[in-house]
N, C-alpha and C. Protein backbone atom coordinates (compact mmCIF):
# COMPACT_ATOMS: atom_id res chain seq x y z
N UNK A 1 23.17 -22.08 -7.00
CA UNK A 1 22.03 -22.96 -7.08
C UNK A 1 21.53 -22.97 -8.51
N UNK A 2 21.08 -24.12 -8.45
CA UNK A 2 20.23 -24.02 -10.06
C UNK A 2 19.01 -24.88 -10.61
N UNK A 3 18.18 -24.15 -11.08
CA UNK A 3 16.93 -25.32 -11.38
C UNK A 3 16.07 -25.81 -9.74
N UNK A 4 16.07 -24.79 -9.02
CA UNK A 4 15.28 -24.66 -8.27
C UNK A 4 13.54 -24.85 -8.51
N UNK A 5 13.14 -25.85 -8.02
CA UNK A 5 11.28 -26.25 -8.14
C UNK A 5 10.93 -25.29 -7.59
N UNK A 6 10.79 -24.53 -6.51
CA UNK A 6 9.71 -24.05 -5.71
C UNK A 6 10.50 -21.98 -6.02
N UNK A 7 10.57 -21.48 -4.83
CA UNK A 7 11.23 -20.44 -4.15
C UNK A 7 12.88 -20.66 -3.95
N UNK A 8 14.04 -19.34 -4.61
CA UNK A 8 15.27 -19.76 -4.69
C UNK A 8 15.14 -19.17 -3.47
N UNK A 9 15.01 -18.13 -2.58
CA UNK A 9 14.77 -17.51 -1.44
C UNK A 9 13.73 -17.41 -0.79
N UNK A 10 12.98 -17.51 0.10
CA UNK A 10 11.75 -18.01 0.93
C UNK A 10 11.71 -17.73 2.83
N UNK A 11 11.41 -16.79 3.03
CA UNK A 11 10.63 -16.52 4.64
C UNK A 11 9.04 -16.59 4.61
N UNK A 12 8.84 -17.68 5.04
CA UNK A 12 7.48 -17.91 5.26
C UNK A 12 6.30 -18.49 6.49
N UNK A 13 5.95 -17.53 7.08
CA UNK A 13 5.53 -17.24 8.23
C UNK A 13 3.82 -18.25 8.34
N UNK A 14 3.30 -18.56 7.03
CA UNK A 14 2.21 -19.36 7.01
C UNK A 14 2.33 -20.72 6.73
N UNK A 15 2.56 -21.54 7.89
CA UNK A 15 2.96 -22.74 8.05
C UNK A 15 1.85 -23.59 7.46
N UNK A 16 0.84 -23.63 7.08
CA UNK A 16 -0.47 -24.15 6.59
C UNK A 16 -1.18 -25.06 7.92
N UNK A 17 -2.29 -25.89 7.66
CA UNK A 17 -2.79 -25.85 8.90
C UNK A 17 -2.06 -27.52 9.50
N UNK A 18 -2.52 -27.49 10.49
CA UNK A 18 -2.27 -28.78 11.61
C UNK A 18 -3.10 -29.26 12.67
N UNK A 19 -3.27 -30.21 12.91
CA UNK A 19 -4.20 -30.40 13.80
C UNK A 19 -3.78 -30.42 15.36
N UNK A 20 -2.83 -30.36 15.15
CA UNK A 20 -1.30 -30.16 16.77
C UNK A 20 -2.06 -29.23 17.34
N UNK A 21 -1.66 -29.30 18.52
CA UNK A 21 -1.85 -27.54 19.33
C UNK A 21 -1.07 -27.20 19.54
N UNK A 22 -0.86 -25.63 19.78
CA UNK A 22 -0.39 -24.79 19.77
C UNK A 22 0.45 -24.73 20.85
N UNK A 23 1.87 -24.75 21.03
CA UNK A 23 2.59 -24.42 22.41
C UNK A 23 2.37 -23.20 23.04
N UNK A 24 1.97 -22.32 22.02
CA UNK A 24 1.38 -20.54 22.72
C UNK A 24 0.87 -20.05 21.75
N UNK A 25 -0.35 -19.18 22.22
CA UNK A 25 -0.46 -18.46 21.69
C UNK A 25 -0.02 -17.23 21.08
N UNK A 26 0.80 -17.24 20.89
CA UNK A 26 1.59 -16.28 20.73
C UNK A 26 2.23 -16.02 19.43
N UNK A 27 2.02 -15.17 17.95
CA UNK A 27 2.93 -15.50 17.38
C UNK A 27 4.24 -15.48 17.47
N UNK A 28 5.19 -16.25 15.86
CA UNK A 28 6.25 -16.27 16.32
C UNK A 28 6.71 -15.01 15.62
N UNK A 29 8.16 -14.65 16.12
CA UNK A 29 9.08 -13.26 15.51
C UNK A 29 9.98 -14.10 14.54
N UNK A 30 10.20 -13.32 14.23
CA UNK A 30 11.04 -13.50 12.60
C UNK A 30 11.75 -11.96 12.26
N UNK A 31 13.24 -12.01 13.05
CA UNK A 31 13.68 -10.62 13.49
C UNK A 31 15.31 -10.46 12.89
N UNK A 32 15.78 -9.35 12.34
CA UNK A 32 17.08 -9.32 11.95
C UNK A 32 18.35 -10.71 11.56
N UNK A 33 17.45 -11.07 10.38
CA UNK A 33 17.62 -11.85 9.37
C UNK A 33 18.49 -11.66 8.41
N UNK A 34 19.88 -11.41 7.92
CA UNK A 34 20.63 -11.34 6.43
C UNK A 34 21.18 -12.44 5.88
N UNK A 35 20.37 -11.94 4.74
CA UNK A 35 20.66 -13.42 3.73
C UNK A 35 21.58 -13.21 2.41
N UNK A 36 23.46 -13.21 2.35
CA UNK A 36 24.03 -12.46 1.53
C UNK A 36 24.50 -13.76 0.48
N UNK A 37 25.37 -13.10 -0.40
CA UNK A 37 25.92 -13.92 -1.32
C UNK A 37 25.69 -15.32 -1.99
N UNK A 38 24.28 -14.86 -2.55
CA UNK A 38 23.51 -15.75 -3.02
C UNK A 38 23.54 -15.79 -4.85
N UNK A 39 23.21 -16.86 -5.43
CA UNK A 39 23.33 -16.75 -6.67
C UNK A 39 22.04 -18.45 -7.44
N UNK A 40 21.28 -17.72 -8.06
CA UNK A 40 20.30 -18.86 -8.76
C UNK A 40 20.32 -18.61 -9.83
N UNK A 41 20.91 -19.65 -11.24
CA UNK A 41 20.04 -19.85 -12.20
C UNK A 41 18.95 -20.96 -12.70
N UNK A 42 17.87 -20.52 -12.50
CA UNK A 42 16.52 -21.21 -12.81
C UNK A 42 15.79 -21.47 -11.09
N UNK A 43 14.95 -20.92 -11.09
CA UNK A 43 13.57 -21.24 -10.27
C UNK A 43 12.46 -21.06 -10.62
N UNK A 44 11.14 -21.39 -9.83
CA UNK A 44 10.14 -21.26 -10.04
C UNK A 44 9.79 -19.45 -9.86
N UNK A 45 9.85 -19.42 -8.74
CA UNK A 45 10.04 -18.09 -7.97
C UNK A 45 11.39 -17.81 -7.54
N UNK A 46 11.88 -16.13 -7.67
CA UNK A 46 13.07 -15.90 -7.29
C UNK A 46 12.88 -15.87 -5.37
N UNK A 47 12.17 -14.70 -5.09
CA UNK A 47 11.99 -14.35 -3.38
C UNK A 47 10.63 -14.44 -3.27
N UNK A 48 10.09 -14.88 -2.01
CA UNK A 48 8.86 -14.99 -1.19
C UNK A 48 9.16 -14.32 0.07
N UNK A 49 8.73 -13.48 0.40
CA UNK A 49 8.46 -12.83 1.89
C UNK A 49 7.11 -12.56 2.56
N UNK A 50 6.70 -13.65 3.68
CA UNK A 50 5.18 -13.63 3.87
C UNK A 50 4.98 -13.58 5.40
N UNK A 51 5.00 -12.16 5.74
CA UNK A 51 5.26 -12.33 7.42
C UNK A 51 3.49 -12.16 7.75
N UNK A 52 3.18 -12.16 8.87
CA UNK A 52 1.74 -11.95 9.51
C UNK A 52 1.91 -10.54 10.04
N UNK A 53 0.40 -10.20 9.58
CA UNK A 53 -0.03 -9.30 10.15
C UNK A 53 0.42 -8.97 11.67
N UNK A 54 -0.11 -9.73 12.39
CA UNK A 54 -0.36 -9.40 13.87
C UNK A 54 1.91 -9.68 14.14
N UNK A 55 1.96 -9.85 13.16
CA UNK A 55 4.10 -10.68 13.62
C UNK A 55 4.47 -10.44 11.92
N UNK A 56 4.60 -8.91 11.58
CA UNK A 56 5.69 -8.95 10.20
C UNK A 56 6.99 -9.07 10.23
N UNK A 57 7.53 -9.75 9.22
CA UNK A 57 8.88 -10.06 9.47
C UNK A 57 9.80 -8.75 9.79
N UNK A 58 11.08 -8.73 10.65
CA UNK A 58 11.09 -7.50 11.14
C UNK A 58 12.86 -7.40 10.56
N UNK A 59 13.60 -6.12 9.92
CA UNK A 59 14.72 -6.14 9.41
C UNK A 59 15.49 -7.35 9.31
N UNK A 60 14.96 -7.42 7.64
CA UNK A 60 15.35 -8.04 6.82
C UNK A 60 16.71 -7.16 5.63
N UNK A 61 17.93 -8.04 5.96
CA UNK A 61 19.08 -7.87 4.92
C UNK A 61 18.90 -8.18 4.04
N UNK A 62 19.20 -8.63 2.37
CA UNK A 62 19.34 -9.11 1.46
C UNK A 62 20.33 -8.27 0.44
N UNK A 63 21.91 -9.18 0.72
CA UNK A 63 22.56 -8.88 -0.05
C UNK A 63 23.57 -9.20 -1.10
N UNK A 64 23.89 -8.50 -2.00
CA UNK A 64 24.83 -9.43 -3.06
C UNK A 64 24.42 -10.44 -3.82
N UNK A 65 23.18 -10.23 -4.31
CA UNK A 65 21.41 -11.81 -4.74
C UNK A 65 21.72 -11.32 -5.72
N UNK A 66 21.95 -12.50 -6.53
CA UNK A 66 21.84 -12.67 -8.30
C UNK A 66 20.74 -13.71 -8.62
N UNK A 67 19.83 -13.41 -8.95
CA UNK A 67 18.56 -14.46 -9.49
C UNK A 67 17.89 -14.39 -10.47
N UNK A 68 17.79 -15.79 -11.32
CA UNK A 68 16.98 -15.67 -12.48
C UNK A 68 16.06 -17.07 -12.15
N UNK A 69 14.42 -16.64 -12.81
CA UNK A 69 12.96 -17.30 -12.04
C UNK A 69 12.58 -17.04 -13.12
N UNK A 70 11.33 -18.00 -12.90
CA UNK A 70 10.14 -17.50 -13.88
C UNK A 70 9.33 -16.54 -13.36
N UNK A 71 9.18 -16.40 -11.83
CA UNK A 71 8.56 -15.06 -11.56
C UNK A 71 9.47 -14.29 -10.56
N UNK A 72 8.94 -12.94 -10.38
CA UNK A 72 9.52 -12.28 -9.61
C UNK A 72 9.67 -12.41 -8.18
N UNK A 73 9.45 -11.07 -7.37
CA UNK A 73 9.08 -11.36 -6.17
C UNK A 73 7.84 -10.67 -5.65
N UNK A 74 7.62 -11.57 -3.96
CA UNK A 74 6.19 -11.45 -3.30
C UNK A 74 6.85 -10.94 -1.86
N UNK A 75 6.19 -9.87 -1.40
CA UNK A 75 6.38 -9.41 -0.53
C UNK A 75 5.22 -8.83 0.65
N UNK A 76 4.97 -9.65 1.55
CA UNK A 76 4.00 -9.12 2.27
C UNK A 76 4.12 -9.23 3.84
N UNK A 77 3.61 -8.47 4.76
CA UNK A 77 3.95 -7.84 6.11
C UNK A 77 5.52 -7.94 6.28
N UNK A 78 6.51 -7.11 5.54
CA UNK A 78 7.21 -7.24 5.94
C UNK A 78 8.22 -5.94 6.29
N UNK A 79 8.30 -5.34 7.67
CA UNK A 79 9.04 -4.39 8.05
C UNK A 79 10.55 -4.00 8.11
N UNK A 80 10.94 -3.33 7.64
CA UNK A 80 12.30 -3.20 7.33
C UNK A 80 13.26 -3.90 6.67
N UNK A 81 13.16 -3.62 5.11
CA UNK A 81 13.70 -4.49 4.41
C UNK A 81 14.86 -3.59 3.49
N UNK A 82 16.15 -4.47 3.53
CA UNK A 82 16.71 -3.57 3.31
C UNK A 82 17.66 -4.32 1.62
N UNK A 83 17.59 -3.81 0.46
CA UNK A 83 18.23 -4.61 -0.38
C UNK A 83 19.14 -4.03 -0.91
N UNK A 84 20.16 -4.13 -1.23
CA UNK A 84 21.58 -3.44 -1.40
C UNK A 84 21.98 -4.62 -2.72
N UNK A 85 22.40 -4.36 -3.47
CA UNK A 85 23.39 -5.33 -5.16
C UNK A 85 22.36 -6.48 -5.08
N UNK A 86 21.02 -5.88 -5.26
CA UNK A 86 20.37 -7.30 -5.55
C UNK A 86 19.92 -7.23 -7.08
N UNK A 87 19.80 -8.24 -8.18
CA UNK A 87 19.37 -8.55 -8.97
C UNK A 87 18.07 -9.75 -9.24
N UNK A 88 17.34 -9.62 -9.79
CA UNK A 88 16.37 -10.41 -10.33
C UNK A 88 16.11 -10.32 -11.60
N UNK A 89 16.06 -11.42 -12.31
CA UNK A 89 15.71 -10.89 -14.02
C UNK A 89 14.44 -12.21 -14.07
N UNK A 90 13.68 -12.26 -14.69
CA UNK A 90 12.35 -13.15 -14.90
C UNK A 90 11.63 -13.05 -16.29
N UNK A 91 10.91 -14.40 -16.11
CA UNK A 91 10.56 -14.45 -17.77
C UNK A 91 9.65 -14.15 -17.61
N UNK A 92 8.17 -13.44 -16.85
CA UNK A 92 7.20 -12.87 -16.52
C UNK A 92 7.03 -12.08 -15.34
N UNK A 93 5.82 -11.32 -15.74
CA UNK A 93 5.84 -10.16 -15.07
C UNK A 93 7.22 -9.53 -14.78
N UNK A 94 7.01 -8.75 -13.96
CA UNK A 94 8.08 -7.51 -13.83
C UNK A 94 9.30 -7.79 -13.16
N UNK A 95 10.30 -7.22 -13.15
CA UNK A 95 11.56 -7.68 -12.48
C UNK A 95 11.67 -6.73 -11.41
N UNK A 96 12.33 -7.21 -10.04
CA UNK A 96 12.29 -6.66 -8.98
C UNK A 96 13.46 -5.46 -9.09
């Protein structure tokens, strides 16, 4: 991939709002997920991981990721994450 606008990698659990209703209350799962042999030069963001509180994303793979972003990565509620030959290099802030 290359010259990515937004997120080169992205799980994102906050759908923003809607005026729909809801089929359940219930959140949703977001469960044993691997995302391998990936490769970006240029994004906005390399990884986003944004599970919910009450539903964190639950074992997460990520492997064999080569990425270069202008930022790093974001990581929040997210349980069991597992990263094996991953790279990130970025032109701000810190590299993952």
């Amino acid at each position: 991939m290359r010259d990515i606008i937004h997120e080169a990698i992205t799980i994102d659990m906050y759908y923003g709002y809607s005026s729909a209703p809801s089929a359940s209350n219930t959140p949703p799962i977001f469960r044993s997920i691997g995302i391998h042999n990936i490769s970006c030069d240029g994004a906005a963001t390399a990884i986003q991981l944004r599970g919910l509180l009450e539903s964190p994303i639950q074992k997460l793979n990520l492997e064999n990721i080569d990425l270069r972003a202008d930022h790093g990565v974001t990581v929040k509620c997210v349980d069991g994450l597992d990263l094996i030959n991953v790279s990130v290099q970025t032109k701000t802030g810190f590299p993952a």
